[in-house]
C-alpha atoms as a PDB file:
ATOM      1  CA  UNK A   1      70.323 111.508 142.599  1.00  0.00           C
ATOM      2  CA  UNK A   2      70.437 114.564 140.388  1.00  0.00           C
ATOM      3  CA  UNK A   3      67.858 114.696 137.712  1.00  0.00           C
ATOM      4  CA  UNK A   4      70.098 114.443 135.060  1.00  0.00           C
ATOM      5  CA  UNK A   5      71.395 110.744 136.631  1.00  0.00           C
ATOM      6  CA  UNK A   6      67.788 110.283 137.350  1.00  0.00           C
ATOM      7  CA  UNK A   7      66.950 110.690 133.149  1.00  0.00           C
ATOM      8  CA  UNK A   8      69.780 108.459 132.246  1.00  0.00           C
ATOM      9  CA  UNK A   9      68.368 106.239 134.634  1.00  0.00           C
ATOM     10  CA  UNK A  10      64.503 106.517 133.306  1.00  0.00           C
ATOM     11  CA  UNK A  11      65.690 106.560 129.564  1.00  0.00           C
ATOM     12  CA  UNK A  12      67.668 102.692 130.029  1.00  0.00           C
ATOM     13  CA  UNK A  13      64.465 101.515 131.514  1.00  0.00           C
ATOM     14  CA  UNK A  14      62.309 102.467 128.595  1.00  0.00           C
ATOM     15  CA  UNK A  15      64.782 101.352 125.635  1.00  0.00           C
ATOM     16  CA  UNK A  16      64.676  97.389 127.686  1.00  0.00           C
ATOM     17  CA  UNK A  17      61.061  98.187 128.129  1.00  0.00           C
ATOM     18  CA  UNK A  18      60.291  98.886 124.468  1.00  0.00           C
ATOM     19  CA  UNK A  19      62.339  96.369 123.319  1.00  0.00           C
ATOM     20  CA  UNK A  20      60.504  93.902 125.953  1.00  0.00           C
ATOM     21  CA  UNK A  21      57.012  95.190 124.636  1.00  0.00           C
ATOM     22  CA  UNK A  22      57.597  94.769 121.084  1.00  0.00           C
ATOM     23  CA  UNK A  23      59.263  91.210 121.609  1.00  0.00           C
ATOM     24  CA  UNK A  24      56.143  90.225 122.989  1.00  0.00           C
ATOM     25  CA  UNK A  25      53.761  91.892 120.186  1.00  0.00           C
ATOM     26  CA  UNK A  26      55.698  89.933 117.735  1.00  0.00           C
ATOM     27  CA  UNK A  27      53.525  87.774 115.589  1.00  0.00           C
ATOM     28  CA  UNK A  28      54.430  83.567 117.302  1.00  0.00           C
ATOM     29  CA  UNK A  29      55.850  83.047 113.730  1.00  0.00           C
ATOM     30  CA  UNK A  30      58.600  85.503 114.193  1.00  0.00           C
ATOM     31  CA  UNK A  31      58.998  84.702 118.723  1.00  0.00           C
ATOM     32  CA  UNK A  32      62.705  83.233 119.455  1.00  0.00           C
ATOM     33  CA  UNK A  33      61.352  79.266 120.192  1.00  0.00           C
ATOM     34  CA  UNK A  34      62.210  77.840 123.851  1.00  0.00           C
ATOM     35  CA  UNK A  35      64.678  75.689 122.272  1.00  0.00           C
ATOM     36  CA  UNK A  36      68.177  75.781 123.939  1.00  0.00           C
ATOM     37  CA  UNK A  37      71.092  78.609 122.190  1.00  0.00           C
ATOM     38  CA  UNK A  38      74.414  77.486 121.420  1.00  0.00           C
ATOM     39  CA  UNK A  39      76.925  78.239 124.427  1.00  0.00           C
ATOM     40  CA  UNK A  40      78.318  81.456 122.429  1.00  0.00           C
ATOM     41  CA  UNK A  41      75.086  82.934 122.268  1.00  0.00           C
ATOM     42  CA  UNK A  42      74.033  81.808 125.643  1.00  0.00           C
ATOM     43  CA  UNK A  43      77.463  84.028 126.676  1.00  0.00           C
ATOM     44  CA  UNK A  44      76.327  86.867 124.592  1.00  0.00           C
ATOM     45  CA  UNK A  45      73.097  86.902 126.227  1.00  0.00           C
ATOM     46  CA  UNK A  46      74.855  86.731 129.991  1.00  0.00           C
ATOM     47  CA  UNK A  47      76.952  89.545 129.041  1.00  0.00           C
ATOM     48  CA  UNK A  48      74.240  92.008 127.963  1.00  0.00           C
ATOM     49  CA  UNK A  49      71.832  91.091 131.209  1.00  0.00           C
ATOM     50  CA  UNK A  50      75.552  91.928 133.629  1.00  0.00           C
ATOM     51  CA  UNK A  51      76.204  95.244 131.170  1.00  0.00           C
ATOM     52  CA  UNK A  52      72.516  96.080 131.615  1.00  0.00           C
ATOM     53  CA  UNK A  53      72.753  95.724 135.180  1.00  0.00           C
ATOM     54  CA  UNK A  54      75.901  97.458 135.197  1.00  0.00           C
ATOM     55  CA  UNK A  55      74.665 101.112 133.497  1.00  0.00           C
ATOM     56  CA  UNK A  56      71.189 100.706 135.774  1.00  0.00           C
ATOM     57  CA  UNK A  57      73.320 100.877 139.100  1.00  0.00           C
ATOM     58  CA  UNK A  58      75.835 103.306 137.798  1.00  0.00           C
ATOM     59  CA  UNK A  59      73.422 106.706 137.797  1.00  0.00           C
ATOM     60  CA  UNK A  60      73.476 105.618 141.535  1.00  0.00           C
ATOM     61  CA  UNK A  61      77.613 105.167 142.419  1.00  0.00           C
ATOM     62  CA  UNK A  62      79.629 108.150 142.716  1.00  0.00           C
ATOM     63  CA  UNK A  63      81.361 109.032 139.535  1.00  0.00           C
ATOM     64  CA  UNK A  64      83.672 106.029 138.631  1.00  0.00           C
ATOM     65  CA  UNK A  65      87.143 107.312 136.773  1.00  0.00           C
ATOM     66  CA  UNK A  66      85.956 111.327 136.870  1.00  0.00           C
ATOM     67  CA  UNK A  67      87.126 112.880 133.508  1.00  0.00           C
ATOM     68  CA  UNK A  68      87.136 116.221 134.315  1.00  0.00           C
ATOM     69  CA  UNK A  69      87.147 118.529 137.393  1.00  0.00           C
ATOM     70  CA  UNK A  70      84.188 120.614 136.124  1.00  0.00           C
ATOM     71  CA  UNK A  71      82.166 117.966 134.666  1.00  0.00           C
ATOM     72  CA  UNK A  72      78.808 120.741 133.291  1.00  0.00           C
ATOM     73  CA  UNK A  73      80.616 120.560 129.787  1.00  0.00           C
ATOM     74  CA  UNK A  74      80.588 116.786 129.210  1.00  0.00           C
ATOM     75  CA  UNK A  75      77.273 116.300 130.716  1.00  0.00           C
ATOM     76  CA  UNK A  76      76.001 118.134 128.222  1.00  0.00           C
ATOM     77  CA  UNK A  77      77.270 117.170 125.823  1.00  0.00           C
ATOM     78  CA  UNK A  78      76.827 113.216 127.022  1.00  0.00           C
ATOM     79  CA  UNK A  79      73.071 114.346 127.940  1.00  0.00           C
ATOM     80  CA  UNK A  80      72.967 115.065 124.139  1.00  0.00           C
ATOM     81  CA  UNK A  81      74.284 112.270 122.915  1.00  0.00           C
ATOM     82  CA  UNK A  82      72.256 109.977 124.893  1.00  0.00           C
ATOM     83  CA  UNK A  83      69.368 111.596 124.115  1.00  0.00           C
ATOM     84  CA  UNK A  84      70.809 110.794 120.126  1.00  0.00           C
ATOM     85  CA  UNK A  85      71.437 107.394 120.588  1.00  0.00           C
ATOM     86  CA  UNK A  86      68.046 106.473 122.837  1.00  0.00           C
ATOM     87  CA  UNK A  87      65.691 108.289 119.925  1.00  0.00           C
ATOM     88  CA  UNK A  88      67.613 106.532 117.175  1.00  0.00           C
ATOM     89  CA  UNK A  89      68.093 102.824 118.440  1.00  0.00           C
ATOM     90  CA  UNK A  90      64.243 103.248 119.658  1.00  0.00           C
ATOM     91  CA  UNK A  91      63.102 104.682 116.257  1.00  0.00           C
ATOM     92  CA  UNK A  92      64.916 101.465 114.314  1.00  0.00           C
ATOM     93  CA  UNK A  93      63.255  99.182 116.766  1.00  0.00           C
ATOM     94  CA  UNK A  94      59.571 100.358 116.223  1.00  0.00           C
ATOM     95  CA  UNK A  95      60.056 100.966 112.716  1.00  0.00           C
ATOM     96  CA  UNK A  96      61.225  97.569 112.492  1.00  0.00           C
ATOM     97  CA  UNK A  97      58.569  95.836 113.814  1.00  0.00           C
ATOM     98  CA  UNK A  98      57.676  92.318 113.384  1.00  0.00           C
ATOM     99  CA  UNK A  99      61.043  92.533 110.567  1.00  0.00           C
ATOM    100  CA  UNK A 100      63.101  91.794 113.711  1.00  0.00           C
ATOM    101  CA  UNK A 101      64.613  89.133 115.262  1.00  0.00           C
ATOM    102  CA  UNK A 102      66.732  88.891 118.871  1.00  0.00           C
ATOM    103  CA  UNK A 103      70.496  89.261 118.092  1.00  0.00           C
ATOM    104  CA  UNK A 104      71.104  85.430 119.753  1.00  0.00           C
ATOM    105  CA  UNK A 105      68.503  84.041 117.176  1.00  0.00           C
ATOM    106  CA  UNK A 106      69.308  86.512 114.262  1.00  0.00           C
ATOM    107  CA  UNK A 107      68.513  84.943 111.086  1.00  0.00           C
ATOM    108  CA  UNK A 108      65.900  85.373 108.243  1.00  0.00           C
ATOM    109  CA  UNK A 109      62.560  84.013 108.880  1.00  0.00           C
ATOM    110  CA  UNK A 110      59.457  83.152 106.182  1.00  0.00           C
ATOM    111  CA  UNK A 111      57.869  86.365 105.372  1.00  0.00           C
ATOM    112  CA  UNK A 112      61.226  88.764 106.392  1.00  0.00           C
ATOM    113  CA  UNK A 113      60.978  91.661 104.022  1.00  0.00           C
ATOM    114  CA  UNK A 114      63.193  94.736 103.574  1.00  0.00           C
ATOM    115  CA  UNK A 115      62.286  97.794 105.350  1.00  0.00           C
ATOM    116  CA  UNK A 116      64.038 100.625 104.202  1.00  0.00           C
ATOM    117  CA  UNK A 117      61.540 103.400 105.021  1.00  0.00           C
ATOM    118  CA  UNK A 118      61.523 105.891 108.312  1.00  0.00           C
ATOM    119  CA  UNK A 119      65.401 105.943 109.895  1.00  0.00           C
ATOM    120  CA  UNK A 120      66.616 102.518 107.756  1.00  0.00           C
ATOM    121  CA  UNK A 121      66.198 105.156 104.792  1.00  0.00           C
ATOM    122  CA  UNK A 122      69.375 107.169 106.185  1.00  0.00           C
ATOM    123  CA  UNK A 123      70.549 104.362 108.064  1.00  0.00           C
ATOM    124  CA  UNK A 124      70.994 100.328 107.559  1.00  0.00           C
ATOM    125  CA  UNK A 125      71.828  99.781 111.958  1.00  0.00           C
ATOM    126  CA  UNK A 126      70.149 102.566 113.561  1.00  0.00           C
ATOM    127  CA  UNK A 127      69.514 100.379 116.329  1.00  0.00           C
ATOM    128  CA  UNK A 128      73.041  99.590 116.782  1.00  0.00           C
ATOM    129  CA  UNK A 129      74.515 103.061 115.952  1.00  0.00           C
ATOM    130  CA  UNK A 130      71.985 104.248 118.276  1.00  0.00           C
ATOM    131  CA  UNK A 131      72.986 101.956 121.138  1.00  0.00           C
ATOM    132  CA  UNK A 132      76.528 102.806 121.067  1.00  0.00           C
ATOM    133  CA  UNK A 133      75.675 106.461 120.715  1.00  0.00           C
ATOM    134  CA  UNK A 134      73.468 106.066 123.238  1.00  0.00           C
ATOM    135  CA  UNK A 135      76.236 104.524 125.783  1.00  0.00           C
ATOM    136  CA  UNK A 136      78.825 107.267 124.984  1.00  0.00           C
ATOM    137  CA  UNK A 137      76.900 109.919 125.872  1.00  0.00           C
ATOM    138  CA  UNK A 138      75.723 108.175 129.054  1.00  0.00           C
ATOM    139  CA  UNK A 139      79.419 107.953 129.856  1.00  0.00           C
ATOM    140  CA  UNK A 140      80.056 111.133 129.166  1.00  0.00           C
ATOM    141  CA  UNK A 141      77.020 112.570 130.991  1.00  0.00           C
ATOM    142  CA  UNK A 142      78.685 111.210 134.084  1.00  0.00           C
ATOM    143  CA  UNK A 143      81.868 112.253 133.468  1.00  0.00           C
ATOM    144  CA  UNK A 144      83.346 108.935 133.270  1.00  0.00           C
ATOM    145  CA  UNK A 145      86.101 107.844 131.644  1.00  0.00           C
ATOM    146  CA  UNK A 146      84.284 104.920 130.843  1.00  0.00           C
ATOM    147  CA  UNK A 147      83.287 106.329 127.724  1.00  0.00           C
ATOM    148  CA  UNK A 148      86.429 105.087 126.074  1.00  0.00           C
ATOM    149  CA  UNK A 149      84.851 101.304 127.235  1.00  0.00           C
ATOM    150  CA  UNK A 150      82.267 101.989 124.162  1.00  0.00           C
ATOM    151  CA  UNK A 151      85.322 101.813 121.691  1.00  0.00           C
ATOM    152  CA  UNK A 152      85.981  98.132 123.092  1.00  0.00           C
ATOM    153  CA  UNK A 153      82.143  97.274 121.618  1.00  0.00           C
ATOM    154  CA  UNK A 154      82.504  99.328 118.086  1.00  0.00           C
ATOM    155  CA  UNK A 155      84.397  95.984 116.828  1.00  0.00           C
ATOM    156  CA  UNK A 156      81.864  93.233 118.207  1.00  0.00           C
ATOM    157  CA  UNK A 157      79.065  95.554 116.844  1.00  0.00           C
ATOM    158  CA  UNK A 158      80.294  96.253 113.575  1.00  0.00           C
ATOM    159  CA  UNK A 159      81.183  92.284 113.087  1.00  0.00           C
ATOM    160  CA  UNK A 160      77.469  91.099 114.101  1.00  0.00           C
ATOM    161  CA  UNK A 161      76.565  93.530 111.465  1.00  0.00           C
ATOM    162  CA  UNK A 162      78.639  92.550 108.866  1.00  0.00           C
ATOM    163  CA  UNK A 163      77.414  89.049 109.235  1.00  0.00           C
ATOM    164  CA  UNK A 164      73.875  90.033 109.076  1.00  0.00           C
ATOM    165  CA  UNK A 165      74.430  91.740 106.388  1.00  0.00           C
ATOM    166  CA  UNK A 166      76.116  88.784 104.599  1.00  0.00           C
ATOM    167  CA  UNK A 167      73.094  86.751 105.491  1.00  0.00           C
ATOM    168  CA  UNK A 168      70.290  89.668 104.128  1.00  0.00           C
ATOM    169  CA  UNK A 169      72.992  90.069 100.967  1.00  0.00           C
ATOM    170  CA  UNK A 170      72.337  86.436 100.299  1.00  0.00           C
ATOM    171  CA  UNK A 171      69.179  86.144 101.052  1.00  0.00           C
ATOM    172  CA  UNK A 172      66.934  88.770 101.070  1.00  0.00           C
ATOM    173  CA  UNK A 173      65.617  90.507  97.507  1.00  0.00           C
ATOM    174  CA  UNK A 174      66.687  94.143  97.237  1.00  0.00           C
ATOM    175  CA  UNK A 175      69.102  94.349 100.209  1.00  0.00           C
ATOM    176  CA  UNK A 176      72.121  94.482  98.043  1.00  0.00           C
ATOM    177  CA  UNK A 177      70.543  97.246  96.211  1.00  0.00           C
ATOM    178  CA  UNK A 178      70.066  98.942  99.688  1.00  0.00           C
ATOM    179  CA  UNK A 179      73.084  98.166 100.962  1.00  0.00           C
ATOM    180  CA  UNK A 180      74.781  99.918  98.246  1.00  0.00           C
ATOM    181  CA  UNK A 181      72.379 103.413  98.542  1.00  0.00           C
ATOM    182  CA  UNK A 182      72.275 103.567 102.395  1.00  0.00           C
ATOM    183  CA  UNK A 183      74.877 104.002 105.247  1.00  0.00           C
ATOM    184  CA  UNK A 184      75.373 101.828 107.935  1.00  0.00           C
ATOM    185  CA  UNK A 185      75.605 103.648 110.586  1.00  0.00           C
ATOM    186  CA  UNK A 186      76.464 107.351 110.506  1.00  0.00           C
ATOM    187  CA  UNK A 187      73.817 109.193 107.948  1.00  0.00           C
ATOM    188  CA  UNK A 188      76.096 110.508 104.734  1.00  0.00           C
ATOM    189  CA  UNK A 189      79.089 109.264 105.935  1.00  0.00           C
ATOM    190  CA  UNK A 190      79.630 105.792 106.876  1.00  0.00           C
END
């Protein structure tokens, strides 16, 4: 393993591992109860553990669909990307704190408030944006064409956030104000 498969590798690992660490700091309040999910979310939940399993083994298969002959180009560029996406979704999380709540269980819970300081101040999903930027350039990094796959998740991701944000519009003070001054989920554009 080369050591750029090796830090595409090393940088899934931490993003589950931060986002496993900071489940577990959250306050009991704000913990996803032991009560059973609806079937749809108990899919959603299956899919991401066989995805996540998926881009662990891949840094370890030979290339799957090779792009390009001379792959240095696009594993720079993919190397750059990732690097992108795994500092931004990783920013939102920690800035986030004890504010989130596990996509299967996503709602608003007593004492939710708006942050809107650190990355949220550019962005309104940086933890999305970052995750899909994140998977692009890990696809690209190994020359794969299974970077177009991360189109195929841009409409699932951008309809879970449109219904959060219907639910934070509702019901959280200031997010419509927010909403309005702050992208979604590329800074000063979109």
């Amino acid at each position: 393993m080369g050591p750029l498969r090796l830090y595409l590798f090393l940088g899934l690992v931490a993003h589950k591992a931060v986002w496993e660490v900071l489940k577990r700091r959250l306050p009991p309040e704000r913990r996803r109860t032991k009560r059973a999910l609806p079937a749809i979310a108990q899919l959603a939940k299956a899919v991401k553990v066989v995805l996540l399993l998926g881009f662990l083994a891949q840094p370890f298969l030979p290339t799957l669909l090779p792009i390009a002959p001379d792959p240095a180009p696009l594993e720079l560029l993919g190397g750059l990307l990732y690097t992108v996406g795994l500092a931004t979704a990783i920013a939102g999380r920690v800035q986030l704190g004890s504010q989130w709540s596990d996509i299967e269980a996503a709602g608003l819970l007593p004492g939710h408030r708006l942050v809107g300081e650190g990355i949220y101040r550019y962005l309104r999903h940086p933890i999305y944006a970052g995750d899909l930027t994140m998977l692009l350039g890990f696809e690209l990094a190994l020359n794969s064409w299974l970077a177009l796959g991360v189109g195929l998740l841009v409409p699932v991701v951008a309809r879970q956030a449109l219904q959060e944000e219907k639910l934070l519009a509702a019901k959280l003070p200031g997010y419509a104000e927010y909403r309005r001054h702050t992208k979604g989920f590329i800074p000063f554009i979109v």
